[in-house]
Protein backbone atom coordinates (compact mmCIF):
# COMPACT_ATOMS: atom_id res chain seq x y z
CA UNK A 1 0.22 -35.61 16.02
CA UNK A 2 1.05 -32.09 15.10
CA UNK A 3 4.46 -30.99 14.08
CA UNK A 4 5.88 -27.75 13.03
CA UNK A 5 6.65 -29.58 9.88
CA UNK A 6 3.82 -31.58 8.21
CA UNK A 7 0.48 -31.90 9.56
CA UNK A 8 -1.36 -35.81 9.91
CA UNK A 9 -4.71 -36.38 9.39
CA UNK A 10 -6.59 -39.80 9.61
CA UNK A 11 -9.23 -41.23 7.46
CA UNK A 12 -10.66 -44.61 8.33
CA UNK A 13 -7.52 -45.35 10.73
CA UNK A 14 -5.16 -44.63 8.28
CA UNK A 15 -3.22 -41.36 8.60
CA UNK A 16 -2.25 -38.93 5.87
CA UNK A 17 0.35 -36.99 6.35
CA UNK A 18 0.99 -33.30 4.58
CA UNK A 19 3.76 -31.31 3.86
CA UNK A 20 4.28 -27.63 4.72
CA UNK A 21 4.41 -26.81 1.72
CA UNK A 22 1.10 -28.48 0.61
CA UNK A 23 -0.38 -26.16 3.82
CA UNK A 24 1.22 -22.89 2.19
CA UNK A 25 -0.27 -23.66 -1.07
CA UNK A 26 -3.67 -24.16 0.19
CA UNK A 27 -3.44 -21.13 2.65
CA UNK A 28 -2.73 -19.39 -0.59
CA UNK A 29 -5.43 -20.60 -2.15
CA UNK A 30 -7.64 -19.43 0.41
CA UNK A 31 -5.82 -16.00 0.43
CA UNK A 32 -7.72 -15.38 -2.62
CA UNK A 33 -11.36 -16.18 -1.86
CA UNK A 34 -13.97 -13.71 -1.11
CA UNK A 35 -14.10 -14.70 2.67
CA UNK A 36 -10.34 -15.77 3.42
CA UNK A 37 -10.14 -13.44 5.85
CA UNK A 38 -12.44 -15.70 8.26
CA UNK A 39 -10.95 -18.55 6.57
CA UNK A 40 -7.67 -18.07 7.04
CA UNK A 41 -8.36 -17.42 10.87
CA UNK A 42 -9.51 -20.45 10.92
CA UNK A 43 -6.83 -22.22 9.93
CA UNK A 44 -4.89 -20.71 12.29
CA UNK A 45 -6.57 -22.88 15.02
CA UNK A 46 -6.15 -26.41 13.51
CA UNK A 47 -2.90 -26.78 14.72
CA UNK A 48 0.57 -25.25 15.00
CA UNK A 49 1.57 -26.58 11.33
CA UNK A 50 -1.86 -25.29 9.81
CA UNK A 51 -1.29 -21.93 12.28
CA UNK A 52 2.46 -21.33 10.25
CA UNK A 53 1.35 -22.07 7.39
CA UNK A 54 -1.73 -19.85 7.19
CA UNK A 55 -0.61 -16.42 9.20
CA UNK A 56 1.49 -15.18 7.14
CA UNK A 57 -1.44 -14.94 4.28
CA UNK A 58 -3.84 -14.02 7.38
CA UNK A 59 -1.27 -10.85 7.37
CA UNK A 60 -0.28 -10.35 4.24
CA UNK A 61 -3.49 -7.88 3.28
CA UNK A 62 -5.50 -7.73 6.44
CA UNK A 63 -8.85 -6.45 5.76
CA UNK A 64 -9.40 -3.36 8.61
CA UNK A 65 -12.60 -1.61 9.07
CA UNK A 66 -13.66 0.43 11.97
CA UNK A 67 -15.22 -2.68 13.75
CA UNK A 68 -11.69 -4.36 14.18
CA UNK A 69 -9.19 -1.46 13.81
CA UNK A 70 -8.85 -1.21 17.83
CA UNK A 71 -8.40 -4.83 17.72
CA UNK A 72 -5.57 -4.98 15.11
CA UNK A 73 -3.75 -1.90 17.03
CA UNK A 74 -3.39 -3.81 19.98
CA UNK A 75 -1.84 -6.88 17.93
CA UNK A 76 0.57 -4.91 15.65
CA UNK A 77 1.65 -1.80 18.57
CA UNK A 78 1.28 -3.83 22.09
CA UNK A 79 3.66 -1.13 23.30
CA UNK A 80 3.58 2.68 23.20
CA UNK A 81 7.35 1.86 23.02
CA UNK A 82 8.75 0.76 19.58
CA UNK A 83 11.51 -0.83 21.32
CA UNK A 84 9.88 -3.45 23.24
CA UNK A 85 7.29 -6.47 22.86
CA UNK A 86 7.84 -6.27 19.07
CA UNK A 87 5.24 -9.08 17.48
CA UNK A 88 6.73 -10.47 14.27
CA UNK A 89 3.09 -9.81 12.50
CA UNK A 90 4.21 -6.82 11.67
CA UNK A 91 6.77 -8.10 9.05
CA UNK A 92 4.19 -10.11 7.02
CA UNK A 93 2.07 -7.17 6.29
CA UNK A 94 2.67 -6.43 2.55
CA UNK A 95 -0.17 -4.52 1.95
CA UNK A 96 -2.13 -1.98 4.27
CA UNK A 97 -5.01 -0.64 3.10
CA UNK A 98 -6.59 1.82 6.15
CA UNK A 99 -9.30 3.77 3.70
CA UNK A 100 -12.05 2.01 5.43
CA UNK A 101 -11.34 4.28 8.39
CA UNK A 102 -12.99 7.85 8.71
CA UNK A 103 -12.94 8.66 11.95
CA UNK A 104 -10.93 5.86 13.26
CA UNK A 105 -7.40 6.50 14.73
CA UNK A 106 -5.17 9.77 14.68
CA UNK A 107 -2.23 10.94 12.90
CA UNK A 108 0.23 9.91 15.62
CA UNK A 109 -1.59 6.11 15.72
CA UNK A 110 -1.10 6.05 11.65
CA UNK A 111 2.38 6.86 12.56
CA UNK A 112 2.71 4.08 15.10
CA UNK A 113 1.54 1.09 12.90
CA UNK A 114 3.48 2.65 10.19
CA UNK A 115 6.41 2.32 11.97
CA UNK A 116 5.98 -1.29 12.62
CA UNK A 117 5.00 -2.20 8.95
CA UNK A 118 7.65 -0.18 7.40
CA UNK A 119 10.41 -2.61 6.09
CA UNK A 120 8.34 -5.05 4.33
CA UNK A 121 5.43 -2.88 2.85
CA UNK A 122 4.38 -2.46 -1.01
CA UNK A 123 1.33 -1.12 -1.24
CA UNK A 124 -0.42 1.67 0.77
CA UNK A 125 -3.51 3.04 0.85
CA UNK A 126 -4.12 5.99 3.85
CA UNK A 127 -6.79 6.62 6.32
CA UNK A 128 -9.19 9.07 4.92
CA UNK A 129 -8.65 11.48 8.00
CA UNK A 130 -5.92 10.49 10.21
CA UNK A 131 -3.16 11.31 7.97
CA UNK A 132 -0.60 14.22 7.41
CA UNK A 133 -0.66 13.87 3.46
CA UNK A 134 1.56 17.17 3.67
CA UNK A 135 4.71 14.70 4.68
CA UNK A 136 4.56 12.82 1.64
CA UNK A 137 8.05 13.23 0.65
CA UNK A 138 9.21 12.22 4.52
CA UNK A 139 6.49 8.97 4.08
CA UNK A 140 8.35 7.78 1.06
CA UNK A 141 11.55 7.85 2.53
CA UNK A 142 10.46 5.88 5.80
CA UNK A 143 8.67 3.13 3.70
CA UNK A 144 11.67 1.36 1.42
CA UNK A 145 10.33 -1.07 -0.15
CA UNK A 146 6.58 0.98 -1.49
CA UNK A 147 5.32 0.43 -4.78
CA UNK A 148 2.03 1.88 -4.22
CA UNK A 149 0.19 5.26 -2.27
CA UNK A 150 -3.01 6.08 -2.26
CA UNK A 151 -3.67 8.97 -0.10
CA UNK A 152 -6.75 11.51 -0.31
CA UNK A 153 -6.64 15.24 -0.91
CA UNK A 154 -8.96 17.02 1.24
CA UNK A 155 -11.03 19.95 0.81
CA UNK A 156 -8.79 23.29 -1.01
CA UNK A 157 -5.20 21.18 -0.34
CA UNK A 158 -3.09 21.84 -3.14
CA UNK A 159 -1.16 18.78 -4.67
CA UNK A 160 1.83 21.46 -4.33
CA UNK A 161 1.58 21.27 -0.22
CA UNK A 162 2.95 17.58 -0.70
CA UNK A 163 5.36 18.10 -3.62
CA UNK A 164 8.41 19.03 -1.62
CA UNK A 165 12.28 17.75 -0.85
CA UNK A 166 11.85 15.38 -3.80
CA UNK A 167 15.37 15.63 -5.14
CA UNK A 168 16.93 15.81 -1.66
CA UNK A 169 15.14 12.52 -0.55
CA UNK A 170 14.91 10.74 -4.20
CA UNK A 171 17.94 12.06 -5.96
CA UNK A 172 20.33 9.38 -5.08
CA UNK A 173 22.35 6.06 -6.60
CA UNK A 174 18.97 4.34 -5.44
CA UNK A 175 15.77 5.68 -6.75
CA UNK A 176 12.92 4.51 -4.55
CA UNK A 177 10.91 1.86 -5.78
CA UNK A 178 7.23 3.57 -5.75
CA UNK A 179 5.25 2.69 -9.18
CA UNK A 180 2.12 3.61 -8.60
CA UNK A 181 0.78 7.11 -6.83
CA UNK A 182 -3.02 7.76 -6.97
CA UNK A 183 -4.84 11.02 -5.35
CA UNK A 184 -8.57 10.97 -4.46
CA UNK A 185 -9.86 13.98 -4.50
CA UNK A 186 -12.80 15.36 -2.49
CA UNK A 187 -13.13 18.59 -4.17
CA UNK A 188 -11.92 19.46 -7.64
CA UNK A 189 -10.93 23.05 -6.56
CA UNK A 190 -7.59 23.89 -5.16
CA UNK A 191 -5.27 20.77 -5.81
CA UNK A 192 -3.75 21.98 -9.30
CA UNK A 193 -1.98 24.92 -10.94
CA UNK A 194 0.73 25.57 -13.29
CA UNK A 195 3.61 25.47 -10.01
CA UNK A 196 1.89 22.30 -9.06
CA UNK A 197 2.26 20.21 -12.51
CA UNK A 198 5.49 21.73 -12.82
CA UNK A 199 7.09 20.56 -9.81
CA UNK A 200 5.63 16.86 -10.66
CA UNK A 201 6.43 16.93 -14.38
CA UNK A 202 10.13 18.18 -12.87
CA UNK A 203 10.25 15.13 -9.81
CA UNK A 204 9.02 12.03 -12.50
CA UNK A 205 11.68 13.54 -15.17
CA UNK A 206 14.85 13.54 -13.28
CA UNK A 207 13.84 11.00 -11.31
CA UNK A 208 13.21 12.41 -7.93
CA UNK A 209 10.21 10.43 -7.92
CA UNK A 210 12.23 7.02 -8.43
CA UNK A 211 10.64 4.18 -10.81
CA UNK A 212 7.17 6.43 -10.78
CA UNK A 213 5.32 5.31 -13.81
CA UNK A 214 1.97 5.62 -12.98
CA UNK A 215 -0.37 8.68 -11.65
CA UNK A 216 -3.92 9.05 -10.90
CA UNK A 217 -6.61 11.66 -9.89
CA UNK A 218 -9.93 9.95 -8.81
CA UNK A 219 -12.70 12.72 -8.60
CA UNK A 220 -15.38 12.26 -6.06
CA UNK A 221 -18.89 12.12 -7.15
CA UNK A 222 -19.90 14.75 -10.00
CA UNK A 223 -16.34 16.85 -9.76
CA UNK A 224 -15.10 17.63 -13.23
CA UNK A 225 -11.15 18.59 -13.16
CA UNK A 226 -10.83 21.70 -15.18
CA UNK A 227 -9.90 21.65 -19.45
CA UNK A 228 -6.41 22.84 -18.74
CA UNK A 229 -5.69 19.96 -15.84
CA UNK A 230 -7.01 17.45 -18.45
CA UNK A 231 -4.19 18.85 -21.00
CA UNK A 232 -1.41 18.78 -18.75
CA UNK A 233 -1.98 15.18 -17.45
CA UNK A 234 -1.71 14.21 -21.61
CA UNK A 235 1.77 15.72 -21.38
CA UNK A 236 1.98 13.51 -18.35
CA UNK A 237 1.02 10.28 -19.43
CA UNK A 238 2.83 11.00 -22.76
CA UNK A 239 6.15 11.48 -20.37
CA UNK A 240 5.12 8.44 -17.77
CA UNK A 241 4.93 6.02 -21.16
CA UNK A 242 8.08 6.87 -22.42
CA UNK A 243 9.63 6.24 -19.62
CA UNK A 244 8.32 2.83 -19.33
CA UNK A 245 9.33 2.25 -22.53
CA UNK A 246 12.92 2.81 -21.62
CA UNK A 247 12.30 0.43 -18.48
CA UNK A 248 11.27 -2.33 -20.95
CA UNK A 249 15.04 -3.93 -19.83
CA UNK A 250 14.32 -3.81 -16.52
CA UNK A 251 10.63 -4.86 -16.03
CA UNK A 252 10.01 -1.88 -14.13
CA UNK A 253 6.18 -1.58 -15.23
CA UNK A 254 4.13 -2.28 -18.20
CA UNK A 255 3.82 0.21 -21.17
CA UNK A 256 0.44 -0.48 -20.94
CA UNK A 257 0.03 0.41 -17.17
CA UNK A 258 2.00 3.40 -17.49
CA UNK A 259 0.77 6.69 -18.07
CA UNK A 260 -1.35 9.87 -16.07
CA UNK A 261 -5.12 9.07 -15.62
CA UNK A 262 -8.13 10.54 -14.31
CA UNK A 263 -11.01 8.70 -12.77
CA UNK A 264 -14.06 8.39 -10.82
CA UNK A 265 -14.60 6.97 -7.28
């Protein structure tokens, strides 16, 4: 019989009975397979021990593409209203990653399931339409606990359009906890100039930017950032690991993960 505490199973009349904690660690397990999306779903209908065990992993990372985006609105935003029908999936979602989604959505949805997610998210990766990348200041500040953003840059945006309010938002006893922040780019032209690498160098050095100790530029197909972009981000990166180095204490970051990069894809 199923309990919300172990689960029993029976092999040749004799019954073997598991602990929850046995069921986390194998939920865990399956967390990490290629396919634990369908696996961990169906765990979830064994029984109400195998269910608790293995939603919270079902949640943790959800995998969304176009095909079940609809589907995952209606279970995370049941209500128009944020202030009723609130589903406790919402909490377990540590990591959102929405760049399977073109066309999907709209800025205001993106706001919506933001809003639900936003006390116990790390690690973000945005919709590569249905976002307004110009907030990205006002983003930070709603989403606590982030480590990582990845947004895109569209066509002619300049990374300066997003560098704004930094030491208004950021300049506080409590630096916010982001690590990581990575840009794709679909067009090398118009995202960097002199005002823009300023007012980055200028948030990451005092701090506006919190524990930021990692940047990246990943250019789309055969883009080639200009020679003077390349030199700044070594200034960068030079900046980014000392910084880390000085974090050694706290186990901010790795010196070795720290630094300014640019990439393809």
């Amino acid at each position: 019989m199923a309990t919300t505490k172990s689960q029993t199973l029976r092999f040749d009349g004799k019954s073997l009975t598991l602990p929850s904690e046995i069921l986390i660690q194998i939920a865990e397990y399956v967390a990490c397979l290629p396919s634990s999306q369908k696996d961990l779903w169906a765990m979830t209908r064994v029984s109400r021990s195998w269910y608790a065990a293995a939603v919270p992993a079902l949640y943790h990372s959800p995998n969304i593409t176009g095909r079940n985006f609809q589907l995952f609105v209606r279970t995370l935003c049941p209500s128009i209203n944020p202030h009723l029908r609130k589903t406790d999936f919402s909490a377990m979602i540590k990591v959102l990653d929405m760049s399977k989604l073109v066309h999907d959505g709209s800025k205001s949805l993106t706001s919506r399931i933001l809003g639900r997610v936003r006390d116990g998210l790390e690690v973000f990766v945005a919709p590569q339409s249905s976002f307004a990348c110009e907030r990205l200041s006002d983003w930070l500040c709603d989403l606590p606990k982030l480590r990582l953003f990845r947004v895109t840059l569209r066509n002619q945006q300049s990374l300066g359009t997003i560098m704004i309010n930094y030491q208004t938002i950021f300049g506080g006893q409590n630096p916010h906890p982001l690590e990581y922040l990575m840009f794709d780019c679909t067009d090398v032209n118009g995202y960097w100039t002199d005002a823009d690498y300023e007012e980055l160098w200028s948030a990451v050095a005092e701090g506006y930017l919190g524990r930021l100790r990692r940047v990246e530029f990943h250019y789309r197909k055969n883009a080639r950032p200009p020679k003077f972009v390349k030199k700044q981000l070594e200034e960068l990166n030079d900046l980014l690991q000392a910084l880390a180095r000085e974090d050694r204490e706290r186990e901010i970051i790795n010196v070795e993960d720290a630094g300014a990069y640019i990439g393809k894809g």
